[in-house]
Protein backbone atom coordinates (compact mmCIF):
# COMPACT_ATOMS: atom_id res chain seq x y z
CA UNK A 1 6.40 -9.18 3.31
CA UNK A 2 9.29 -6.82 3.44
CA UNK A 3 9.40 -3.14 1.42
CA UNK A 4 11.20 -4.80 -1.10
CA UNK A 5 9.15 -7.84 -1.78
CA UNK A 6 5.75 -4.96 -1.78
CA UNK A 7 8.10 -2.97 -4.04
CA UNK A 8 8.34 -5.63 -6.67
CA UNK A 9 4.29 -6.90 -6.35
CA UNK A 10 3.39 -3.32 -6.92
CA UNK A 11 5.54 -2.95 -10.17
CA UNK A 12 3.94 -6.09 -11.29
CA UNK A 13 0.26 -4.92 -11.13
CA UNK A 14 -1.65 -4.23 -13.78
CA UNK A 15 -4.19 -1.89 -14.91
CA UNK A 16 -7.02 -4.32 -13.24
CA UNK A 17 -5.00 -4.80 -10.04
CA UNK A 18 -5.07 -1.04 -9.96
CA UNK A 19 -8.81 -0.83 -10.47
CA UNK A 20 -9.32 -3.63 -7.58
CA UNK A 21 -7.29 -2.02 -5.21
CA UNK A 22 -8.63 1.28 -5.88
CA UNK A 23 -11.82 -0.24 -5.33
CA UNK A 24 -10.99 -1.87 -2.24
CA UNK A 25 -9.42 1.36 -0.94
CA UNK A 26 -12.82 3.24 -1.70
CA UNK A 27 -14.94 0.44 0.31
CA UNK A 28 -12.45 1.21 2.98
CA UNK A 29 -13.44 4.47 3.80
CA UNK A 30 -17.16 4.69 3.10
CA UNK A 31 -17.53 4.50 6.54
CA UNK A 32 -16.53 6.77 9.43
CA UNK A 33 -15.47 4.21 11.49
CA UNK A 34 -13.05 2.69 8.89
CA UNK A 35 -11.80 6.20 7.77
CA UNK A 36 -10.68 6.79 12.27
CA UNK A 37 -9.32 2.84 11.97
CA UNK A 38 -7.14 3.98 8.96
CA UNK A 39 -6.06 7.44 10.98
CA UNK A 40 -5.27 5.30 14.06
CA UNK A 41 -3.07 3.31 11.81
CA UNK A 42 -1.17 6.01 10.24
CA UNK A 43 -0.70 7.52 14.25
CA UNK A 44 0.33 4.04 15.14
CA UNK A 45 2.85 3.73 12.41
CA UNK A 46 4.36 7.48 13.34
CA UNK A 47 4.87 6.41 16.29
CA UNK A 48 6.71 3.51 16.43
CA UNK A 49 8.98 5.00 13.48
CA UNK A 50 9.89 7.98 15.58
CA UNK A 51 10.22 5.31 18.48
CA UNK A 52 12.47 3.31 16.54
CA UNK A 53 14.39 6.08 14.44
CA UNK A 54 13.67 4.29 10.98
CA UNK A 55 11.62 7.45 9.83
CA UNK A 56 14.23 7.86 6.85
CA UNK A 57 14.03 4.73 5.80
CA UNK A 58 10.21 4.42 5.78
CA UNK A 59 10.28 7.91 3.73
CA UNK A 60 12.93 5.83 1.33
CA UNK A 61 10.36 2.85 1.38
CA UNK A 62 7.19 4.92 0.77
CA UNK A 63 8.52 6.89 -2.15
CA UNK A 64 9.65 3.37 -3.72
CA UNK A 65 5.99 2.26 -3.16
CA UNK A 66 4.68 5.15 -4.45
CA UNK A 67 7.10 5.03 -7.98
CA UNK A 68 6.44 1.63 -8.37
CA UNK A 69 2.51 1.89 -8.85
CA UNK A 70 2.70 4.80 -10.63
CA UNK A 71 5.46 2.76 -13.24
CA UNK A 72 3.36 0.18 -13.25
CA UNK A 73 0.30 2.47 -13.86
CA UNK A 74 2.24 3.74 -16.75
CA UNK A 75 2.86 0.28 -18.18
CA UNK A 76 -0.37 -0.94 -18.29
CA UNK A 77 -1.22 2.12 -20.12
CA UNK A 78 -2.83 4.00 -17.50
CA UNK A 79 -2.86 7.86 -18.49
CA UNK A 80 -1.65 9.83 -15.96
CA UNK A 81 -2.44 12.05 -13.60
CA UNK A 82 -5.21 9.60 -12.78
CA UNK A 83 -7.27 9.86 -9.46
CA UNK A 84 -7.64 6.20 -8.26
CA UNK A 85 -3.78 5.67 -9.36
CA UNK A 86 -2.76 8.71 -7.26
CA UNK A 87 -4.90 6.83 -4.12
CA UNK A 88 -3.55 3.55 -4.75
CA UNK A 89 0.41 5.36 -4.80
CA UNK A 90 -0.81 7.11 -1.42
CA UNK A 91 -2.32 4.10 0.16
CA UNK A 92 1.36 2.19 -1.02
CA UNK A 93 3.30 4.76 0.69
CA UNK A 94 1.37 4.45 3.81
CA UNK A 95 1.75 0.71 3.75
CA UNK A 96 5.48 0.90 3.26
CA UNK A 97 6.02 2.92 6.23
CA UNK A 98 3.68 0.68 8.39
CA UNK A 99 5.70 -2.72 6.47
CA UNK A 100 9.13 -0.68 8.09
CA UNK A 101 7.81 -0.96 11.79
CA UNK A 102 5.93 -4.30 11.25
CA UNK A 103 6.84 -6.14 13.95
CA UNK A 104 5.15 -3.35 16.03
CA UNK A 105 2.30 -2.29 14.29
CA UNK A 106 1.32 -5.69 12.74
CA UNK A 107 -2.59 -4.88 13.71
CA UNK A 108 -2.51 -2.08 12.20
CA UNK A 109 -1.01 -3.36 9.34
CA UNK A 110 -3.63 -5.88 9.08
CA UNK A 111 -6.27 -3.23 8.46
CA UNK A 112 -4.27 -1.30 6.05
CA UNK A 113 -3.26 -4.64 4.32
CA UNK A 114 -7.11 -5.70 3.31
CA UNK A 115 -7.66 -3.68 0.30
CA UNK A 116 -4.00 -4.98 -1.33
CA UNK A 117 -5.41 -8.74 -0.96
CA UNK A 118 -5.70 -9.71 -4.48
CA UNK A 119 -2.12 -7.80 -5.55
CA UNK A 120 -0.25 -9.46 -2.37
CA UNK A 121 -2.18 -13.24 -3.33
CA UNK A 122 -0.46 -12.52 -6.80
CA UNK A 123 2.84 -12.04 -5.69
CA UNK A 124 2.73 -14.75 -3.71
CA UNK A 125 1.67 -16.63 -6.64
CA UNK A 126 -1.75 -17.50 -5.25
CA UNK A 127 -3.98 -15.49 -7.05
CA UNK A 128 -5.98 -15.66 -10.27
CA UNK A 129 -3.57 -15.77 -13.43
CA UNK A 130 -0.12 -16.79 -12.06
């Protein structure tokens, strides 16, 4: 999946899809080991964007990210400021810089990816309800 093609699933979620991947984000991090896997990810992805000069464009794709779950928190009536929204919107712009570099961060991306399963099986047109 390309920045674009996450831009569009993450406009499409909806108010569950928010609560799952908030959920999933949590269960992510309850453990100390997961919370240095997701710091090694975020080093990994700094890296290879400084490596590979596309730092501007990964700011460009995280703030999309970020605007598109927070629209789409908004359409499904989601009253904002809103904690787990806020995470979820972080946790997008994170992934859109790693989805930037993928081709050299793509285990990385894999760990980062887990707690978007149900929105990206969705998109796809795989998941429950499409």
């Amino acid at each position: 999946m390309d920045t674009v093609g996450f831009s569009v699933a993450l406009r499409a979620m909806t108010a569950d899809d928010l609560d799952r991947v908030a959920v999933g984000l949590e269960q992510l991090s309850a453990f100390k080991g997961d919370e240095v896997d997701a710091w090694r990810a975020t080093m990994a992805i700094d890296r290879a964007l400084r490596r590979t000069e596309r730092t501007r464009r990964a700011a460009q794709a995280a703030q999309r990210a970020a605007h598109a779950v927070l629209a789409a928190a908004e359409a499904a009536g989601v009253e904002l400021p809103d904690a787990p929204t806020t995470c979820v919107a972080r946790a997008a712009a994170e992934l859109a810089r790693g989805l930037v570099v993928a081709e050299l961060v793509e285990r990385e991306l894999s760990f980062l990816l887990l707690a978007w399963e149900p929105v990206l099986l969705q998109a796809a047109g795989a998941g429950p309800g499409r």
